[in-house]
Protein backbone atom coordinates (compact mmCIF):
# COMPACT_ATOMS: atom_id res chain seq x y z
CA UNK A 1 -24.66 0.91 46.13
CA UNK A 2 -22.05 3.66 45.63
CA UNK A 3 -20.59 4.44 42.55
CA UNK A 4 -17.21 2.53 43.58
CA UNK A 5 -19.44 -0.49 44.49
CA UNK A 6 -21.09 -0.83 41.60
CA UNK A 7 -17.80 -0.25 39.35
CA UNK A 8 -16.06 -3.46 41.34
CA UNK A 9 -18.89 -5.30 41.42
CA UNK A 10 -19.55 -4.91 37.53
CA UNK A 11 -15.55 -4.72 36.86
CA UNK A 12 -15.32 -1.73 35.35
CA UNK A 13 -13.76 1.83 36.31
CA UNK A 14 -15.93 4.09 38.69
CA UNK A 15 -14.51 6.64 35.53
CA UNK A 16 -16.14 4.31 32.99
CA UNK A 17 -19.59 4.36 34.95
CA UNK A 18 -19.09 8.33 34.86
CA UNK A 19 -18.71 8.00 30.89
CA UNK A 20 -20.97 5.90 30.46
CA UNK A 21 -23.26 8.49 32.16
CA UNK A 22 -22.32 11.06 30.26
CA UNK A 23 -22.89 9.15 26.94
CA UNK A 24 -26.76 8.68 27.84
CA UNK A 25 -25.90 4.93 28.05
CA UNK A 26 -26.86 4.40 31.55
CA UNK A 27 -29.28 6.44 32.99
CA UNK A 28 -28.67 8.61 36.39
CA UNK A 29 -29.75 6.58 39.46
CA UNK A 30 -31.64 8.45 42.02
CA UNK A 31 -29.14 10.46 44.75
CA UNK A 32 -29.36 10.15 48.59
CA UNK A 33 -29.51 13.20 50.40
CA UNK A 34 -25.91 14.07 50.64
CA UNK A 35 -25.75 13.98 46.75
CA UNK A 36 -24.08 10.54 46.49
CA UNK A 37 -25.54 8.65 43.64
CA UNK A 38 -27.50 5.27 44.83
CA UNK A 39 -27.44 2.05 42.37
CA UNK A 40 -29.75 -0.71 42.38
CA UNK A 41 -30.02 -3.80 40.70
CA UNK A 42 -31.81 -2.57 37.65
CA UNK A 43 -28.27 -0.30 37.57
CA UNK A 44 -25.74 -3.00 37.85
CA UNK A 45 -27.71 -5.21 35.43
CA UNK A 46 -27.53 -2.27 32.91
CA UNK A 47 -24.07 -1.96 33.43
CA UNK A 48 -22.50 -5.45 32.98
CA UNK A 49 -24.58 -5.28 29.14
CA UNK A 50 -22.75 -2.04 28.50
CA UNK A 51 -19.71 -3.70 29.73
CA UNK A 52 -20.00 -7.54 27.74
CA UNK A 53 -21.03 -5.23 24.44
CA UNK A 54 -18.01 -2.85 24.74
CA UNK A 55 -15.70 -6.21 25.33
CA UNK A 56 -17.21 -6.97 22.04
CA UNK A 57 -15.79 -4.21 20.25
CA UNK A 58 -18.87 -2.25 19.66
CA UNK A 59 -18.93 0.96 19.69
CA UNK A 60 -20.80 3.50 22.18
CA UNK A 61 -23.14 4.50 19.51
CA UNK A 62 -23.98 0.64 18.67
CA UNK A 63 -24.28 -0.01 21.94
CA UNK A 64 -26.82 2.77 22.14
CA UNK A 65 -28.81 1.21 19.62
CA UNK A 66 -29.01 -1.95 21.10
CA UNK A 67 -29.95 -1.18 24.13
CA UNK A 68 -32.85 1.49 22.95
CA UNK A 69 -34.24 -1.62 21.42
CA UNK A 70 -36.23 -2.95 23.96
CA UNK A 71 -36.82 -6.60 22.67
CA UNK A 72 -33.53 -7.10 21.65
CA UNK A 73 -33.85 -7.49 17.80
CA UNK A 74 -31.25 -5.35 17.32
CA UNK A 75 -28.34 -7.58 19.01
CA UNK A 76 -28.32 -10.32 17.20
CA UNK A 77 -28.33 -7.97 13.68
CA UNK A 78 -25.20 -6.31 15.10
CA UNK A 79 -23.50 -9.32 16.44
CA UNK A 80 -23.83 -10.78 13.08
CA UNK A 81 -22.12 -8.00 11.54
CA UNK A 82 -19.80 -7.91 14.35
CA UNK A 83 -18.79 -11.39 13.50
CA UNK A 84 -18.90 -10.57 9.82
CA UNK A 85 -16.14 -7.83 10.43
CA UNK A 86 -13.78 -10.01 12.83
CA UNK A 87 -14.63 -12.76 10.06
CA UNK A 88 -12.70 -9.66 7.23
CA UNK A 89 -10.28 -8.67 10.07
CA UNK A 90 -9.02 -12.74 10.78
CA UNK A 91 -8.72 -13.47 6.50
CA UNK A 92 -6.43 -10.26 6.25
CA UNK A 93 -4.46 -10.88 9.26
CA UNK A 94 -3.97 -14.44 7.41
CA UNK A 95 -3.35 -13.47 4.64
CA UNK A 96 -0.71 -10.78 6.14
CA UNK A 97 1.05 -13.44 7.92
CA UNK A 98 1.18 -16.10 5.14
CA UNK A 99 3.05 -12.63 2.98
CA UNK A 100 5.52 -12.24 6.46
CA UNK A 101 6.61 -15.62 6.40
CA UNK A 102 7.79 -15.75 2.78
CA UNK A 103 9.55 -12.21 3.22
CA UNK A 104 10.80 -13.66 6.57
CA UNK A 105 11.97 -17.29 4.46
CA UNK A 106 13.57 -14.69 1.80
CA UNK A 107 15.58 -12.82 4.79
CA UNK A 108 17.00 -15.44 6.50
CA UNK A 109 18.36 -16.57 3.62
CA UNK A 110 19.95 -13.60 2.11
CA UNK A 111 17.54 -12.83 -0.59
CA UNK A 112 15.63 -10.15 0.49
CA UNK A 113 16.58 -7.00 -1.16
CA UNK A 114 18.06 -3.81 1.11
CA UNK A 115 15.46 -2.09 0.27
CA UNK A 116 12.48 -4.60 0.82
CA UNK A 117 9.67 -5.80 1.53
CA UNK A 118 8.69 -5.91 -2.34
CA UNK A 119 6.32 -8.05 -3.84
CA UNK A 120 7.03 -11.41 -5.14
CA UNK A 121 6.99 -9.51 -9.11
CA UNK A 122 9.41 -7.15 -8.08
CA UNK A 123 11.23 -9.62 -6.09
CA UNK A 124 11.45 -11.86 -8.46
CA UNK A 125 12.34 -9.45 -11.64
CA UNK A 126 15.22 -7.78 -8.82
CA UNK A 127 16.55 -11.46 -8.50
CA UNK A 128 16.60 -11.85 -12.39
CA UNK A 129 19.25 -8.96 -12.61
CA UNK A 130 21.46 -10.55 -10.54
CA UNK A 131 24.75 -8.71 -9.21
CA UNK A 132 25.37 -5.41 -10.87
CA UNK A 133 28.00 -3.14 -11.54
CA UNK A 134 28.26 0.13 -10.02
CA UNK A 135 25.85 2.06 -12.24
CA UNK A 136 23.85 5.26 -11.67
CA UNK A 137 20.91 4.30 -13.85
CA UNK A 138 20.78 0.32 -12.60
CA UNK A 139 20.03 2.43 -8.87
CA UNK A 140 17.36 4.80 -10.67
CA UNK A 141 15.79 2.13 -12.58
CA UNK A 142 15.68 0.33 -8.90
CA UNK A 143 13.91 3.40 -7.45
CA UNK A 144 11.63 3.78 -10.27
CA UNK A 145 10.58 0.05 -9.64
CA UNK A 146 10.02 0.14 -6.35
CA UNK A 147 7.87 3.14 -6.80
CA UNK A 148 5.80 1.64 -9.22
CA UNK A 149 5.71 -1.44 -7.10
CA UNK A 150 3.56 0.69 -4.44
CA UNK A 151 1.70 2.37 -6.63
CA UNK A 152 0.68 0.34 -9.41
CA UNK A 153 -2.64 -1.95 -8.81
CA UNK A 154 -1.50 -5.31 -8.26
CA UNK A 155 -3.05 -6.83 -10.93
CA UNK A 156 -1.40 -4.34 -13.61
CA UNK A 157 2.09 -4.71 -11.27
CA UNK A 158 1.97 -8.12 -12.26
CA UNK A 159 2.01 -7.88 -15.59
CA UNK A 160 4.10 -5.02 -16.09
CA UNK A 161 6.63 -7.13 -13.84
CA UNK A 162 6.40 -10.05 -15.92
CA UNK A 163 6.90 -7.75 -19.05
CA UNK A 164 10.00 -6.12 -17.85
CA UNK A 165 11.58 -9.85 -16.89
CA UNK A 166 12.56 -10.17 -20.34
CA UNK A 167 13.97 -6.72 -20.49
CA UNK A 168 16.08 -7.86 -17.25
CA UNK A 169 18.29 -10.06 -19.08
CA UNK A 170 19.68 -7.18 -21.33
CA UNK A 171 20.59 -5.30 -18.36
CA UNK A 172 24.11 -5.51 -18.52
CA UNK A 173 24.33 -4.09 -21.54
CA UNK A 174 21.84 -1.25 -21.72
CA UNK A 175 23.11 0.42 -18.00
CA UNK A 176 26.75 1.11 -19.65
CA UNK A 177 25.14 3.18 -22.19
CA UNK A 178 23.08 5.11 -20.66
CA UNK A 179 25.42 5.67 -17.79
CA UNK A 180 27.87 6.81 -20.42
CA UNK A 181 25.27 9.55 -21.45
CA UNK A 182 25.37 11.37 -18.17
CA UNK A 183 26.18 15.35 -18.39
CA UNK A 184 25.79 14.91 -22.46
CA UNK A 185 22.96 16.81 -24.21
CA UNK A 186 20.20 15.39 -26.32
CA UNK A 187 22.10 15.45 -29.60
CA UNK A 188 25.07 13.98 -28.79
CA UNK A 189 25.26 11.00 -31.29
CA UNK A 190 25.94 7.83 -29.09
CA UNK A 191 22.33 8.44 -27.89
CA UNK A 192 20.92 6.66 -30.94
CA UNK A 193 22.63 3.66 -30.37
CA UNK A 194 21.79 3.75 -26.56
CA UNK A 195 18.58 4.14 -28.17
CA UNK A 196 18.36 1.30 -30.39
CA UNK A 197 20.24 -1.18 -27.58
CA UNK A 198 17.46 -0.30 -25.03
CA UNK A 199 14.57 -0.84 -27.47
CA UNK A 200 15.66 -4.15 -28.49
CA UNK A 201 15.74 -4.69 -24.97
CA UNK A 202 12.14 -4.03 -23.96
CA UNK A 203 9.22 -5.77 -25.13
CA UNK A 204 6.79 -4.04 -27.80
CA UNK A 205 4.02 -3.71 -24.90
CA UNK A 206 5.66 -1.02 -23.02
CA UNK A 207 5.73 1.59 -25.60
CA UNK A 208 1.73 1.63 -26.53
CA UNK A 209 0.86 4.23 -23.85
CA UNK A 210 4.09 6.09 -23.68
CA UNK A 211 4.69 9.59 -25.30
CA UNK A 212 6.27 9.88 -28.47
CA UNK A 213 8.84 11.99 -26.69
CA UNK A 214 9.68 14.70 -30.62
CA UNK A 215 11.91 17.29 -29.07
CA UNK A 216 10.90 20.76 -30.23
CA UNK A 217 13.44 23.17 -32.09
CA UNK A 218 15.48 23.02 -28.61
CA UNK A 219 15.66 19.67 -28.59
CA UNK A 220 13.58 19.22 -25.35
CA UNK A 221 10.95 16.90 -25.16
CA UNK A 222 7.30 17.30 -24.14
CA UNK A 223 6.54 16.49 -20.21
CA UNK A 224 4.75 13.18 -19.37
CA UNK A 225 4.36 10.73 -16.35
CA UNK A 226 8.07 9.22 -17.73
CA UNK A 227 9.54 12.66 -17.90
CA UNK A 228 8.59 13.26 -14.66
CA UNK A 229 10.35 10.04 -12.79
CA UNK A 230 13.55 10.74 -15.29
CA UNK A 231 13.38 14.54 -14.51
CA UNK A 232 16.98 13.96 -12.81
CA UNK A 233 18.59 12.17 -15.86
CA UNK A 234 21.27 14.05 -18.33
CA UNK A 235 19.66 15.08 -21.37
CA UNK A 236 21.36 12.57 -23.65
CA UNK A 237 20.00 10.20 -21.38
CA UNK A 238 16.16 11.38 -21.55
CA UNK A 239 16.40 11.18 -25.05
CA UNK A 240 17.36 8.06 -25.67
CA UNK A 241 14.86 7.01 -23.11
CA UNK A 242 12.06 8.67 -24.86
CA UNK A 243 13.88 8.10 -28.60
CA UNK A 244 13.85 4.09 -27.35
CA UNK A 245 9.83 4.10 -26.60
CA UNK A 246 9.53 5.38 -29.82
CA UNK A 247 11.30 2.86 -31.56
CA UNK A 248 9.10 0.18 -29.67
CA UNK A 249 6.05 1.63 -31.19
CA UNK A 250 7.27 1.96 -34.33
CA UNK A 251 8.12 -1.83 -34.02
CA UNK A 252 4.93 -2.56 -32.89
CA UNK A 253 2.73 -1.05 -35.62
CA UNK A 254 4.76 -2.41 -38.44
CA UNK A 255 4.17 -5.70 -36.97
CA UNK A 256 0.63 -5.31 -36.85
């Protein structure tokens, strides 16, 4: 057989049969004398095990070590962790589809936010805030949720989302303030009571690991993870950001 016979009869590529040559999985056949390859048998049956293993999804080099195991031990161990993989593969895609089909249920029916898909926490904390005003920080508080939505670990998103639910319900009255604060500096005085609204807002848990935010003899405060996602924000504003964590510790050590 020529190289295009074998190829059809097989049904594969006379390209693939080059490949595979190349590869060292199938072996040169012996050439006539006009320097055409000849096939046999032996060459065909070689083939079609190249071809079901490929159609598999093995790769070249597995299929290498199959086949250089002459009794065939080495099949079944890769099958089985072929099948182990597509076993993975199949509970993700599931899984995948089961999280599509809620976000798809929450966009046919208006819920799903602009700038979605977000998990269920954040979803469900977004929902909780209901229709707000036009208000600079309500959109950076958005942003800074959705960015820790990504990059939180789920199990600490979830908590952190459930923590900030409670904080969602004094919304309306904390983004006035602070939006009020824009272009002032740090010592303007309406950014202790912006201070004090937002603390008794936000729930003693989310000021253990947060700086204590002391300006220095400037007034600025010392950088930190929650400088750098308000690095945007007016002065006034950063204080009473930082000046409100503080007052949540301080709450939460005198309770102790």
């Amino acid at each position: 057989m020529r190289i295009g016979e074998i190829a059809a009869l097989v049904g594969v590529t006379p390209r693939a049969v080059r490949h595979y040559h190349q590869s060292g999985l199938l072996p040169e056949p012996a050439r006539r004398a006009n320097g055409y390859r000849e096939y046999g048998v032996r060459d065909a049956v070689l083939l079609a095990r190249i071809r079901r293993l490929t159609e598999l999804g093995l790769g070249l080099d597995e299929v290498r070590g199959v086949l250089a195991d002459d009794e065939g031990r080495g099949l079944v161990e890769v099958l089985e962790e072929l099948a182990e993989d597509l076993a993975r593969q199949e509970a993700e895609i599931r899984a995948r589809r089961e999280r599509l089909s809620g976000l798809l249920d929450e966009a046919r029916a208006g819920r799903l936010p602009a700038d979605g898909p977000l998990s269920p926490e954040l979803t469900s904390l977004l929902a909780g805030l209901g229709e707000l005003p036009e208000s600079p920080m309500a959109a950076k508080d958005r942003q800074i949720l959705a960015l820790m939505d990504v990059v939180v670990p789920e199990e600490e998103r979830a908590r952190l989302m459930g923590l900030m639910e409670g904080a969602a319900e004094h919304a309306r009255e904390v983004y006035p303030l602070l939006d009020a604060l824009s272009g002032a500096e740090a010592d303007d005085p309406r950014v202790a009571e912006a201070a004090r609204v937002l603390a008794g807002c936000l729930p003693d848990e989310l000021g253990v690991d947060m700086p204590s935010g002391a300006p220095d003899e400037a007034g600025s405060f010392d950088m930190s993870l929650a400088d750098a996602l308000f690095a945007d924000l007016a002065p006034a504003q950063s204080a009473a950001i930082h000046l409100a964590m503080r007052l949540v510790r301080e709450q939460r050590e005198q309770s102790r």
